[in-house]
PDB file of N, CA and C in Angstrom:
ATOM      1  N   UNK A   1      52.052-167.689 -77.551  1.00  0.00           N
ATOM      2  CA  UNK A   1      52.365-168.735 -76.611  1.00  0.00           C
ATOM      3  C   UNK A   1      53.492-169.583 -77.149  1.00  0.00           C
ATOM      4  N   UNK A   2      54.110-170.201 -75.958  1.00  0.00           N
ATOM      5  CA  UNK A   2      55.325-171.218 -76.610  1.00  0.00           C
ATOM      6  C   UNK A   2      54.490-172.444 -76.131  1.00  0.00           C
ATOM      7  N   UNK A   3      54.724-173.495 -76.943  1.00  0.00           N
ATOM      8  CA  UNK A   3      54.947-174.989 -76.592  1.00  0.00           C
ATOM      9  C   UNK A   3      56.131-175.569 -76.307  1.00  0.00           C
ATOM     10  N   UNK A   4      56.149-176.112 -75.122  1.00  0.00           N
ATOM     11  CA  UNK A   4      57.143-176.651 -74.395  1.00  0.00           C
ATOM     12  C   UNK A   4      57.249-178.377 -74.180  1.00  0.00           C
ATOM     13  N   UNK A   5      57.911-178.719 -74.480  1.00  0.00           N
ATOM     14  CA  UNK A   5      57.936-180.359 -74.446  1.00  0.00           C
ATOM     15  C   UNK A   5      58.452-180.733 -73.338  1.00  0.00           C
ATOM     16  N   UNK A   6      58.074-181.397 -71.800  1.00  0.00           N
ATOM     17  CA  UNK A   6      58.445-181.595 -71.081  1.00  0.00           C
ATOM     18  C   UNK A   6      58.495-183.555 -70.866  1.00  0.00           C
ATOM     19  N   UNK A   7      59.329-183.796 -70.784  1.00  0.00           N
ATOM     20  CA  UNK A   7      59.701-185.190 -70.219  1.00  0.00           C
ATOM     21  C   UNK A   7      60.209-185.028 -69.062  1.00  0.00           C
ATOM     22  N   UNK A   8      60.742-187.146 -68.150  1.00  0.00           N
ATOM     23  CA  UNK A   8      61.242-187.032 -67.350  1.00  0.00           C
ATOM     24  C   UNK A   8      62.155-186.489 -66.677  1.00  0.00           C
ATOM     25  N   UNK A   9      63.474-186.625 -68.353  1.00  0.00           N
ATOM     26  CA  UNK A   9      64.696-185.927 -67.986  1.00  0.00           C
ATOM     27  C   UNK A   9      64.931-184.811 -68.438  1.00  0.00           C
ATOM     28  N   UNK A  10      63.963-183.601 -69.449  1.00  0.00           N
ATOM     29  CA  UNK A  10      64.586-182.200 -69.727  1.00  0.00           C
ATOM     30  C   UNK A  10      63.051-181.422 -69.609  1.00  0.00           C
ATOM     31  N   UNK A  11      63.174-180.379 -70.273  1.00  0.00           N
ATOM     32  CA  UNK A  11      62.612-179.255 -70.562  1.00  0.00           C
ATOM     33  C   UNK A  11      63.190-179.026 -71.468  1.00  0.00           C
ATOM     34  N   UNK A  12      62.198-178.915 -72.812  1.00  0.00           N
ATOM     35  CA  UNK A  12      63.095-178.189 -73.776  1.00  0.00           C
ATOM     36  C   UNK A  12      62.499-177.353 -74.596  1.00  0.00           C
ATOM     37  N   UNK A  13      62.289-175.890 -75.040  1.00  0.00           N
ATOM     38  CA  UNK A  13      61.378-174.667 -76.103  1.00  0.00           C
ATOM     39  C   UNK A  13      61.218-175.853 -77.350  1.00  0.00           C
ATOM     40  N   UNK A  14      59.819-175.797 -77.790  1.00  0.00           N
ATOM     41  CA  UNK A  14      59.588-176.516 -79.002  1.00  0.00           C
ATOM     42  C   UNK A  14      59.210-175.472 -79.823  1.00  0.00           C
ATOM     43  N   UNK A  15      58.634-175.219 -79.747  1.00  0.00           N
ATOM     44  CA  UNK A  15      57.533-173.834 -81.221  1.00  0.00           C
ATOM     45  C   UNK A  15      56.779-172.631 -80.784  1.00  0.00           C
ATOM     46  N   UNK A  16      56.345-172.210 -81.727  1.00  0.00           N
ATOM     47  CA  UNK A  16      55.494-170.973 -81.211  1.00  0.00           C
ATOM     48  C   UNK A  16      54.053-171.693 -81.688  1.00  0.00           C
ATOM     49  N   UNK A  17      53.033-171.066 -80.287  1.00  0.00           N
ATOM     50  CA  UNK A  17      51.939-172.005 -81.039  1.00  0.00           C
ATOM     51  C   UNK A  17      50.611-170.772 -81.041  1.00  0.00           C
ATOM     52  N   UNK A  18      49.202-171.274 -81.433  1.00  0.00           N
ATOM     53  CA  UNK A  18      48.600-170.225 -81.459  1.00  0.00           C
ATOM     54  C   UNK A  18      47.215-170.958 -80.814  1.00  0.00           C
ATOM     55  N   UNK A  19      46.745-170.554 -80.209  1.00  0.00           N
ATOM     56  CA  UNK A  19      45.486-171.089 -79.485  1.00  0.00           C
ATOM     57  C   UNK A  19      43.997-171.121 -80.556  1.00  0.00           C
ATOM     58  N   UNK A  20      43.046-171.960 -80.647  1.00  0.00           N
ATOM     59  CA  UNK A  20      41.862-172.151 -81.291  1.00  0.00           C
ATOM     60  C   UNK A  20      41.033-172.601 -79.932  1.00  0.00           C
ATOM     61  N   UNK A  21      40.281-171.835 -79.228  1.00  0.00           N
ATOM     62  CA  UNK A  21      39.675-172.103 -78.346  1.00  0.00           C
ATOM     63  C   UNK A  21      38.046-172.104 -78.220  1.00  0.00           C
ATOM     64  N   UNK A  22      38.256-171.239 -79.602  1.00  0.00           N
ATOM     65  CA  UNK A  22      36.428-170.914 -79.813  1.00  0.00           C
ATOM     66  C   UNK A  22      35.563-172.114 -80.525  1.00  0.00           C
ATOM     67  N   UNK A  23      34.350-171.807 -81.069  1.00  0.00           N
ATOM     68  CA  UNK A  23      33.822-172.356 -81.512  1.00  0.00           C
ATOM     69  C   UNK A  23      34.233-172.290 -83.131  1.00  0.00           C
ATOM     70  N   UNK A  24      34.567-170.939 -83.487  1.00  0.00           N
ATOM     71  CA  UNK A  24      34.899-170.507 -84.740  1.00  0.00           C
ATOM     72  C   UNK A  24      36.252-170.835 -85.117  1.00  0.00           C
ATOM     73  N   UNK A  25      37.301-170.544 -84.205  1.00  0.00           N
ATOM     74  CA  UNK A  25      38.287-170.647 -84.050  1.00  0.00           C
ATOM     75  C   UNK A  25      38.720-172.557 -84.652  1.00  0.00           C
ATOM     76  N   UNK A  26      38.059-173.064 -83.673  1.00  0.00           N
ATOM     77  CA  UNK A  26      38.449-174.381 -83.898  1.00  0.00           C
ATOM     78  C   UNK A  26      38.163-174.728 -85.288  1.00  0.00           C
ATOM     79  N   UNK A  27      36.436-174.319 -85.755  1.00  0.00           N
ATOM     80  CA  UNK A  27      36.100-174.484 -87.483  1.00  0.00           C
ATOM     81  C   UNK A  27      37.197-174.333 -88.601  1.00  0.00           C
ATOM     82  N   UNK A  28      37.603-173.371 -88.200  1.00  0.00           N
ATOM     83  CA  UNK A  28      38.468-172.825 -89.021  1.00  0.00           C
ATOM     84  C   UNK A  28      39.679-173.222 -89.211  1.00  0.00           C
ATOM     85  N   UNK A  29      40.452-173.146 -88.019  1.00  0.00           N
ATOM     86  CA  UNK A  29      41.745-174.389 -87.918  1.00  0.00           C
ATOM     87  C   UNK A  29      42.420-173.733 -88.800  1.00  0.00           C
ATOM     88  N   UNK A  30      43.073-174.582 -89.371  1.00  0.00           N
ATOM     89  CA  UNK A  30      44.473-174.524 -90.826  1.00  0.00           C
ATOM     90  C   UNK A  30      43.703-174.280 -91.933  1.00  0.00           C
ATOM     91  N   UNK A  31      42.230-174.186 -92.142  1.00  0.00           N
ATOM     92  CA  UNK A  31      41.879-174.152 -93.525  1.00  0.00           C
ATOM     93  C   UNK A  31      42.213-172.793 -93.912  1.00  0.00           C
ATOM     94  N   UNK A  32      42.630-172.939 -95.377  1.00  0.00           N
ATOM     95  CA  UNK A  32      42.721-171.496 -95.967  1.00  0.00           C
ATOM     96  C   UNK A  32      44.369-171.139 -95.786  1.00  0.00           C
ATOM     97  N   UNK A  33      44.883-172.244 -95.219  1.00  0.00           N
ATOM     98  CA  UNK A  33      46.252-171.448 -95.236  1.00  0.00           C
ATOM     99  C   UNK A  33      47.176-172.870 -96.564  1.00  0.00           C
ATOM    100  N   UNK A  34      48.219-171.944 -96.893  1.00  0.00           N
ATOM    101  CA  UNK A  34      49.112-172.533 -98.463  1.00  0.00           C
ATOM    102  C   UNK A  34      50.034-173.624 -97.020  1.00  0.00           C
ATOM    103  N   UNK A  35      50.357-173.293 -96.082  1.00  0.00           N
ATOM    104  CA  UNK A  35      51.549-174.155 -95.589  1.00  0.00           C
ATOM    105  C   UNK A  35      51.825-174.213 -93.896  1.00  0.00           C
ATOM    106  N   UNK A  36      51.729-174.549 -92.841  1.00  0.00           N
ATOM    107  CA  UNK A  36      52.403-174.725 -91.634  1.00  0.00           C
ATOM    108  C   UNK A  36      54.039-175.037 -91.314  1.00  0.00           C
ATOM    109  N   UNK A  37      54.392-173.728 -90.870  1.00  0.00           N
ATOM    110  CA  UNK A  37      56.096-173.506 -90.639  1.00  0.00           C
ATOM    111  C   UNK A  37      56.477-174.125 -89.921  1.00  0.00           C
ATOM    112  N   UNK A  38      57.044-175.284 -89.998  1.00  0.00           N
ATOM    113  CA  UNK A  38      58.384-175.753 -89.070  1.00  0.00           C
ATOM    114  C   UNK A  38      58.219-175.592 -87.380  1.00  0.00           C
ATOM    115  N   UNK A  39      58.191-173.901 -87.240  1.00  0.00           N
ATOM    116  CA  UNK A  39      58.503-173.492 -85.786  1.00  0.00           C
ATOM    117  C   UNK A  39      56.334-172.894 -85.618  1.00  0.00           C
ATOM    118  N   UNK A  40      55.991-173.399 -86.242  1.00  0.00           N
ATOM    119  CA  UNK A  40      54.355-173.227 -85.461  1.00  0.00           C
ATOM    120  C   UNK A  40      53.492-174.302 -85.635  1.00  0.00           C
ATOM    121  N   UNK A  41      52.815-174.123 -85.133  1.00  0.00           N
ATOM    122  CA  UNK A  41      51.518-175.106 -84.525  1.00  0.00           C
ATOM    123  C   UNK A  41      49.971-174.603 -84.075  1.00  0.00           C
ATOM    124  N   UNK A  42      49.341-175.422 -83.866  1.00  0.00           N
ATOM    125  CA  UNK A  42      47.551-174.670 -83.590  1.00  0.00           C
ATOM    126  C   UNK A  42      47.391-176.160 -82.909  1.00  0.00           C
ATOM    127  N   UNK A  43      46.321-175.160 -81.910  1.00  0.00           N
ATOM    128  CA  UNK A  43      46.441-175.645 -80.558  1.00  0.00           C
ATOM    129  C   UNK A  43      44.914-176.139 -80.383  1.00  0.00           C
ATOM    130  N   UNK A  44      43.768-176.818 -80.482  1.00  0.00           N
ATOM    131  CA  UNK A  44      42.467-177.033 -80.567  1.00  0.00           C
ATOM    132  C   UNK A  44      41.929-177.490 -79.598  1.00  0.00           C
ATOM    133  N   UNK A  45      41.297-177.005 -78.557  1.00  0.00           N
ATOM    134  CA  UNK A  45      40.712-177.094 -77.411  1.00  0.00           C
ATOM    135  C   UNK A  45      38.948-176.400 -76.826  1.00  0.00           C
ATOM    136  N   UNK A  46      38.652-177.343 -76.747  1.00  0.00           N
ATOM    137  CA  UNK A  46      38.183-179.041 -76.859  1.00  0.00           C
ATOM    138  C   UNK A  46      38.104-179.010 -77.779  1.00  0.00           C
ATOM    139  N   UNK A  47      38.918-180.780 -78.036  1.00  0.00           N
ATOM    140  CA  UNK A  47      39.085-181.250 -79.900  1.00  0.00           C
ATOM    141  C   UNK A  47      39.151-182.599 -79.339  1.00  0.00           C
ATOM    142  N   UNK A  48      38.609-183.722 -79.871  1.00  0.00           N
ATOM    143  CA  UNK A  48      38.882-185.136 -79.600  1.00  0.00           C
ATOM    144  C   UNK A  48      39.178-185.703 -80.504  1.00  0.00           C
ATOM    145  N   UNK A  49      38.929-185.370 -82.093  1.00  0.00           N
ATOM    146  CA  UNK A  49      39.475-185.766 -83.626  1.00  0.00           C
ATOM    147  C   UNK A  49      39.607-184.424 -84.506  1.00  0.00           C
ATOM    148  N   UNK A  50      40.102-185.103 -85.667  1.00  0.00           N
ATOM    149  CA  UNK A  50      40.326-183.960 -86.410  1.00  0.00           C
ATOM    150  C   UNK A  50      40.061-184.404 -87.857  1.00  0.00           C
ATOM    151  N   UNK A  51      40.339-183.332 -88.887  1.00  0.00           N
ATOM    152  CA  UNK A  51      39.605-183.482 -89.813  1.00  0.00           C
ATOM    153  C   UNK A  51      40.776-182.543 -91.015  1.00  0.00           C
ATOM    154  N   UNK A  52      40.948-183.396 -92.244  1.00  0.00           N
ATOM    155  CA  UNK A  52      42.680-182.429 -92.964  1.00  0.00           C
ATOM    156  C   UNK A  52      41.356-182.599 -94.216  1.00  0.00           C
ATOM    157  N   UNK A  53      40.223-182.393 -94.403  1.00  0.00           N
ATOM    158  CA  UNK A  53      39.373-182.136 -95.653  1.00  0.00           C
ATOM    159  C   UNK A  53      39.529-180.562 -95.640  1.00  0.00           C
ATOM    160  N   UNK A  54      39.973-180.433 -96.967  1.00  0.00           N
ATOM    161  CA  UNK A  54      40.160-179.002 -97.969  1.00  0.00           C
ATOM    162  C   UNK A  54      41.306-178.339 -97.337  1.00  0.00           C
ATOM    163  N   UNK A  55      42.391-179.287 -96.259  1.00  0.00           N
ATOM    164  CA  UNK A  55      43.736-178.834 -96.412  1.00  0.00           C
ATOM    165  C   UNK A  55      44.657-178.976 -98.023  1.00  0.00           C
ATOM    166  N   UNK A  56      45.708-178.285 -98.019  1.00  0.00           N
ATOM    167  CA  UNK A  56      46.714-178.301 -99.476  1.00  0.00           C
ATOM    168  C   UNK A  56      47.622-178.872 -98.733  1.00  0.00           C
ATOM    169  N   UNK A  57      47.663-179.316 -97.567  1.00  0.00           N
ATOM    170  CA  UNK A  57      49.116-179.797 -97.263  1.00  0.00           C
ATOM    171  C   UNK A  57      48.777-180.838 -96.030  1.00  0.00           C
ATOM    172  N   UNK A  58      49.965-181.761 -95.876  1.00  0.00           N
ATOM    173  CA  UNK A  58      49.833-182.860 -94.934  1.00  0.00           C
ATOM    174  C   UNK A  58      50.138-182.423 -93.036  1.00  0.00           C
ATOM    175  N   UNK A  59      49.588-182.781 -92.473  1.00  0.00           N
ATOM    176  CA  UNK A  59      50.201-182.185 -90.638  1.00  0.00           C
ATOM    177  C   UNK A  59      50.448-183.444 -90.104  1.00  0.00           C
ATOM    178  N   UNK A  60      51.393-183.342 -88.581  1.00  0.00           N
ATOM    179  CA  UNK A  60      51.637-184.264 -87.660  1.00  0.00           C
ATOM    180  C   UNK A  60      50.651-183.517 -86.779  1.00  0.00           C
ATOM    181  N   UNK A  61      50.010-185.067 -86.212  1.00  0.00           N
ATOM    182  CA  UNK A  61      49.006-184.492 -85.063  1.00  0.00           C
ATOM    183  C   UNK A  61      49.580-185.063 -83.575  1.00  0.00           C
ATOM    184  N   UNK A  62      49.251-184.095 -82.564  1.00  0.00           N
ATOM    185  CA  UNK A  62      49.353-185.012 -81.422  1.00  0.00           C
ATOM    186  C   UNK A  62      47.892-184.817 -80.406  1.00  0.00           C
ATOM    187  N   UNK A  63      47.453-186.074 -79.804  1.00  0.00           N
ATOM    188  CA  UNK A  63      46.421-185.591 -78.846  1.00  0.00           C
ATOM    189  C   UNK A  63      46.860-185.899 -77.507  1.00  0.00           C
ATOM    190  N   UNK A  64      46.201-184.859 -76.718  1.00  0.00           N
ATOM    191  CA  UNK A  64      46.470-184.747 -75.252  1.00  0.00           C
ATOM    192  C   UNK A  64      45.469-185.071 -74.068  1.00  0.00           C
ATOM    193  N   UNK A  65      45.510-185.145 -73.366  1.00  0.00           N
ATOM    194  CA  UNK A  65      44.295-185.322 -72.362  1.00  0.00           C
ATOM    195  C   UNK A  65      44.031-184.782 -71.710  1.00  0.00           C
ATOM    196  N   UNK A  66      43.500-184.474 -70.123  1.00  0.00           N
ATOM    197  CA  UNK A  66      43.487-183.069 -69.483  1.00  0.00           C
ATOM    198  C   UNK A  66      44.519-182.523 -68.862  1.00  0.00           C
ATOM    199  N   UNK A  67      45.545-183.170 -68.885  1.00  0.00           N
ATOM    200  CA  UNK A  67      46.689-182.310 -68.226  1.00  0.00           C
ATOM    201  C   UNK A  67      48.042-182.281 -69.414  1.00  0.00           C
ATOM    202  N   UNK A  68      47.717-182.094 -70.590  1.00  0.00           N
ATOM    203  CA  UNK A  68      48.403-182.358 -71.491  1.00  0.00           C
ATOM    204  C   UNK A  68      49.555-183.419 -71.925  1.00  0.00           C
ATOM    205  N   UNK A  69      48.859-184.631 -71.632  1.00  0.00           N
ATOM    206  CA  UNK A  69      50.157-185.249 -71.647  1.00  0.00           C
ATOM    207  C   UNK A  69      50.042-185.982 -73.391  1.00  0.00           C
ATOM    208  N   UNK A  70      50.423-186.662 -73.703  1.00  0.00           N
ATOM    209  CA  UNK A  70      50.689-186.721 -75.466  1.00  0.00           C
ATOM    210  C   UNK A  70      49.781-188.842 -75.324  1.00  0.00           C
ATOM    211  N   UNK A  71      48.475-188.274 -75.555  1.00  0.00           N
ATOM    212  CA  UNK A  71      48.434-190.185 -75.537  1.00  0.00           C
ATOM    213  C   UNK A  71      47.860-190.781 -77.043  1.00  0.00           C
ATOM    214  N   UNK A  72      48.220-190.087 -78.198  1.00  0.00           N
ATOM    215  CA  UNK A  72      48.547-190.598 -79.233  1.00  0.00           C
ATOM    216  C   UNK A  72      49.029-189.279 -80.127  1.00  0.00           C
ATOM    217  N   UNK A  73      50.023-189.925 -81.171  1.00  0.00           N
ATOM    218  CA  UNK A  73      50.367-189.520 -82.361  1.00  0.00           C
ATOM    219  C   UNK A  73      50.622-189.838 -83.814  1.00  0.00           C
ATOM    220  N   UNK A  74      49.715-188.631 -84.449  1.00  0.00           N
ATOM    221  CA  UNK A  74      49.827-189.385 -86.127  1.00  0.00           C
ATOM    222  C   UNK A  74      50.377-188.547 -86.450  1.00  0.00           C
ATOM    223  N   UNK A  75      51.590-189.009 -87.563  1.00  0.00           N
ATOM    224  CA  UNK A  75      52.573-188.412 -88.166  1.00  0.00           C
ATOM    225  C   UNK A  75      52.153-188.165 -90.364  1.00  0.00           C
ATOM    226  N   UNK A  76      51.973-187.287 -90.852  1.00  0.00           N
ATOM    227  CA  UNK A  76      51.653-186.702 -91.690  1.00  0.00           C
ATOM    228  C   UNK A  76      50.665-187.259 -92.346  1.00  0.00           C
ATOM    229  N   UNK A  77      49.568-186.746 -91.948  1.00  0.00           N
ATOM    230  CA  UNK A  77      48.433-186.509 -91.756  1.00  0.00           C
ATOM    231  C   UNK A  77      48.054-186.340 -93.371  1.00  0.00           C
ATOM    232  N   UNK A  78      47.836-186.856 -94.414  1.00  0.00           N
ATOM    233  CA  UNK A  78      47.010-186.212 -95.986  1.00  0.00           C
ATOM    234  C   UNK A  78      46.260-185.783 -95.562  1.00  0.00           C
ATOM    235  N   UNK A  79      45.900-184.899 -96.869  1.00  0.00           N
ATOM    236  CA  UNK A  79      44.640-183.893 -97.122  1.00  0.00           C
ATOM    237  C   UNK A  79      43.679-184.749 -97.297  1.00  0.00           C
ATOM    238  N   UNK A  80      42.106-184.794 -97.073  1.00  0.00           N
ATOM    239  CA  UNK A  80      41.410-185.017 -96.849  1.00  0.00           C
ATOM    240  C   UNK A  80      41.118-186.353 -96.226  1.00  0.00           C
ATOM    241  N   UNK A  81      41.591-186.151 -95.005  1.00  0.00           N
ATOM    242  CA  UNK A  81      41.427-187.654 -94.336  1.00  0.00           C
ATOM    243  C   UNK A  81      41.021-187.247 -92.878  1.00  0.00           C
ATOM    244  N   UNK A  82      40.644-188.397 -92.136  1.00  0.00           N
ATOM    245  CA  UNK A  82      40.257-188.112 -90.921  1.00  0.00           C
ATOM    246  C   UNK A  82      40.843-189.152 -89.932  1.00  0.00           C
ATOM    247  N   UNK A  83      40.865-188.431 -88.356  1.00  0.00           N
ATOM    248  CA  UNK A  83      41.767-189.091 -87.329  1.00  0.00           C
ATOM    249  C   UNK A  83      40.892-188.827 -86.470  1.00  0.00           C
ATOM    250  N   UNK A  84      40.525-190.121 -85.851  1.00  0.00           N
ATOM    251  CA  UNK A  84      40.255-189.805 -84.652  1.00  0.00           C
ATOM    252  C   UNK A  84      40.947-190.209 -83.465  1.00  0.00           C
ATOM    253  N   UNK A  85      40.318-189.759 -82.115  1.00  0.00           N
ATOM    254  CA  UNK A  85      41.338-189.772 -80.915  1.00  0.00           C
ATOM    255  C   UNK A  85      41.257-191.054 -80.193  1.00  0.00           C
ATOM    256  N   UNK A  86      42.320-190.789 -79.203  1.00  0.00           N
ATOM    257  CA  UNK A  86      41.613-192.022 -78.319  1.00  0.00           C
ATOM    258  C   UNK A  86      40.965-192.093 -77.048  1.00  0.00           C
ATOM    259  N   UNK A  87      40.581-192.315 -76.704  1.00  0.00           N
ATOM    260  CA  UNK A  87      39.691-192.278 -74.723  1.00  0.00           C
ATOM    261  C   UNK A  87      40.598-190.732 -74.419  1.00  0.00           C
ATOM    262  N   UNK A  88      39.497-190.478 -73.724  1.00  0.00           N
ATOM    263  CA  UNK A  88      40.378-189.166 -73.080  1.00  0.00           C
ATOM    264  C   UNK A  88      41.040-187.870 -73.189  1.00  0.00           C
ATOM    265  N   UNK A  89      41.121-188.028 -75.005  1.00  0.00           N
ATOM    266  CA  UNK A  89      41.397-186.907 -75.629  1.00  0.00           C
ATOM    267  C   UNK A  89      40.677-185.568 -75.602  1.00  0.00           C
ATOM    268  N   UNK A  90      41.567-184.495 -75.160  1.00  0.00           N
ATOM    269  CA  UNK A  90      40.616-183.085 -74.573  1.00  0.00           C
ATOM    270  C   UNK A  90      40.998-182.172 -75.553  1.00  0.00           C
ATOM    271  N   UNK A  91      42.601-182.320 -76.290  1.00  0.00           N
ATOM    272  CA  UNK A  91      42.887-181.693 -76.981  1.00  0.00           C
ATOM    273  C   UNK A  91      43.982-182.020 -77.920  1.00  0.00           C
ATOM    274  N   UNK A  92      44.491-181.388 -79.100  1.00  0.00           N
ATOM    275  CA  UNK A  92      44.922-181.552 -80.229  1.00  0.00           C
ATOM    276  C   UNK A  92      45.906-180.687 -80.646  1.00  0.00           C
ATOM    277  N   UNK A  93      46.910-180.816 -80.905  1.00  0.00           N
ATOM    278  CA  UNK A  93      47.949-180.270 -81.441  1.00  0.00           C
ATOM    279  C   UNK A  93      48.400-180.072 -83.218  1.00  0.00           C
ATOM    280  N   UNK A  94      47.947-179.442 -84.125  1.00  0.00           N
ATOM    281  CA  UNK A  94      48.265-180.207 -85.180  1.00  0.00           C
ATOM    282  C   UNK A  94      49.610-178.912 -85.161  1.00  0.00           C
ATOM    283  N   UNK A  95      51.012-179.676 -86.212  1.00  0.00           N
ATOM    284  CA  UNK A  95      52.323-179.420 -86.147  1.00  0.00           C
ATOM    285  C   UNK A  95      52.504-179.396 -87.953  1.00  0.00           C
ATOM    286  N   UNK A  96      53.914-178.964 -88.209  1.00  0.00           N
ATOM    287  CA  UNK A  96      54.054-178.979 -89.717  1.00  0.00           C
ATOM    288  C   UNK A  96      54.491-180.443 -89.706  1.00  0.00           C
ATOM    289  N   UNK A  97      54.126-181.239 -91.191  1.00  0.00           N
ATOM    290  CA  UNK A  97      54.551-182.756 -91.419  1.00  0.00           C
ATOM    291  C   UNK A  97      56.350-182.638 -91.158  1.00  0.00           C
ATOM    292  N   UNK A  98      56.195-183.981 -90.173  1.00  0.00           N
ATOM    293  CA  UNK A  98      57.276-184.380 -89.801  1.00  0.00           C
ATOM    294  C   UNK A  98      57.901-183.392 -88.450  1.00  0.00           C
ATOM    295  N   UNK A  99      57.386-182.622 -88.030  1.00  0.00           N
ATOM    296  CA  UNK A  99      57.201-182.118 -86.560  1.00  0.00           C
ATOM    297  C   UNK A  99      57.462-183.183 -85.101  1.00  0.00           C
ATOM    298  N   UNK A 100      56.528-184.432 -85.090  1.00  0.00           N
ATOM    299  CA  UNK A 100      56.885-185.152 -84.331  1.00  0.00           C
ATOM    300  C   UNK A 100      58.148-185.745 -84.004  1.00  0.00           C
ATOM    301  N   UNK A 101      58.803-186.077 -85.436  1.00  0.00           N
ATOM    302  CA  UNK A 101      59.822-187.117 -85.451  1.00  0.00           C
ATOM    303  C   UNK A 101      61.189-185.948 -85.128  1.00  0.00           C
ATOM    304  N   UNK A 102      61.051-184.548 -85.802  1.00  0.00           N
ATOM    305  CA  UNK A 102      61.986-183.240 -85.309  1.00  0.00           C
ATOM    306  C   UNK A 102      61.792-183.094 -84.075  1.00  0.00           C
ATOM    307  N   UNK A 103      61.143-183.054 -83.504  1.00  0.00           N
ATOM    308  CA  UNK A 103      60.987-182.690 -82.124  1.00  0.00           C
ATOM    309  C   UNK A 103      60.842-184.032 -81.107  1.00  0.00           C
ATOM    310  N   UNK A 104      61.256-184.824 -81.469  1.00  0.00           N
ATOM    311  CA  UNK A 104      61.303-186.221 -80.577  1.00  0.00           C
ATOM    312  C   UNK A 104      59.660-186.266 -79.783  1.00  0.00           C
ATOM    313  N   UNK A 105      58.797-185.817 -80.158  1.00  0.00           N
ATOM    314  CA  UNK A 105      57.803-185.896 -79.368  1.00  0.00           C
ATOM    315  C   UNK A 105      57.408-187.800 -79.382  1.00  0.00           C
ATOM    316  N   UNK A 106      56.857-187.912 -78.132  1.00  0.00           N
ATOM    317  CA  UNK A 106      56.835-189.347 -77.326  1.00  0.00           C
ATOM    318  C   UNK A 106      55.594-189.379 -76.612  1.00  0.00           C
ATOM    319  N   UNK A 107      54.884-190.645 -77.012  1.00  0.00           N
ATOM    320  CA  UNK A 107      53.597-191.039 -75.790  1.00  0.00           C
ATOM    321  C   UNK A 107      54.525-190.922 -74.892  1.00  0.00           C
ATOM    322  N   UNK A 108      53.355-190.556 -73.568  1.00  0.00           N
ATOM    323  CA  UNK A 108      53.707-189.847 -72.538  1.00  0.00           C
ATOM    324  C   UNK A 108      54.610-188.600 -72.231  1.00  0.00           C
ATOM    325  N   UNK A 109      54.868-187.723 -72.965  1.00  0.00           N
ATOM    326  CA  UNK A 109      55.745-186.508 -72.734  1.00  0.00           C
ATOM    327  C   UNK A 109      54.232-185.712 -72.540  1.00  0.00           C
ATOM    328  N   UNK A 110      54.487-184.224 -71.704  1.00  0.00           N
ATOM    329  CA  UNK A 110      53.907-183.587 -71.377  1.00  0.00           C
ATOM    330  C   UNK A 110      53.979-182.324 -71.652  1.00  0.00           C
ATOM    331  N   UNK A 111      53.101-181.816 -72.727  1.00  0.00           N
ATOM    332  CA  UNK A 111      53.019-180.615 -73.743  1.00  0.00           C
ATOM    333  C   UNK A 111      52.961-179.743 -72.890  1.00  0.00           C
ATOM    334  N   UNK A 112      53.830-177.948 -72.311  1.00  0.00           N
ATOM    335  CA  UNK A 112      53.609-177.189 -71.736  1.00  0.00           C
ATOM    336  C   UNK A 112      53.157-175.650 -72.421  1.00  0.00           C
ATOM    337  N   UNK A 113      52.145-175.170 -72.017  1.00  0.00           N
ATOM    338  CA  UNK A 113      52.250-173.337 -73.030  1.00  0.00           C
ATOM    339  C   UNK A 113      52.783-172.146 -71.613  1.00  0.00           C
ATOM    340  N   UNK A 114      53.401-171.781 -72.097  1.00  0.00           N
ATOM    341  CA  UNK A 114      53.906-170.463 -71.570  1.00  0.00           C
ATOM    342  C   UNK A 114      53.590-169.530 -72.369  1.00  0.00           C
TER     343      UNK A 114
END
């Protein structure tokens, strides 16, 4: 799947992303991996917080609501810490650190997968 960053005024290809939709899927997340590339992301649905205990590396998170729109973001995320969401949060984006600020992502922009 791609993630697509849609605002008022563009459309623009952001990353390649990978879906966590299961029960297992979501457990599992980023653990076990050395690093998150630049051009990928994991996609956690239903996710309302998240959790970087027994990550090796820091993430940018974004959460979405039911029609994906972006209604908060934390930007590099340490290892073993926790975030939670805010009202409404259905789902979760976590990105490589410093992802947000590369990709201009913005409360209110509207995350697309193709």
């Amino acid at each position: 799947m791609l993630l697509i960053r849609r605002t008022r005024e563009e459309i623009e290809h952001a990353i390649e992303i990978k879906s966590a939709h299961s029960w297992w899927t979501r457990l599992v997340g980023l653990l076990g991996t050395s690093t998150l590339h630049n051009h990928h992301a994991i996609w956690l649905k239903p996710c309302r917080s998240i959790h970087t205990i027994g990550m090796q590396y820091a993430i940018d998170v974004v959460f979405l609501d039911k029609e994906q729109v972006v209604r908060k973001l934390a930007s590099t995320i340490q290892p073993f810490r926790i975030c939670f969401a805010p009202r409404g949060t259905r789902s979760v984006v976590e990105l490589a650190a410093g992802s947000i600020q590369r990709l201009d992502i913005r409360i209110d922009d509207q995350l697309v997968l193709i």
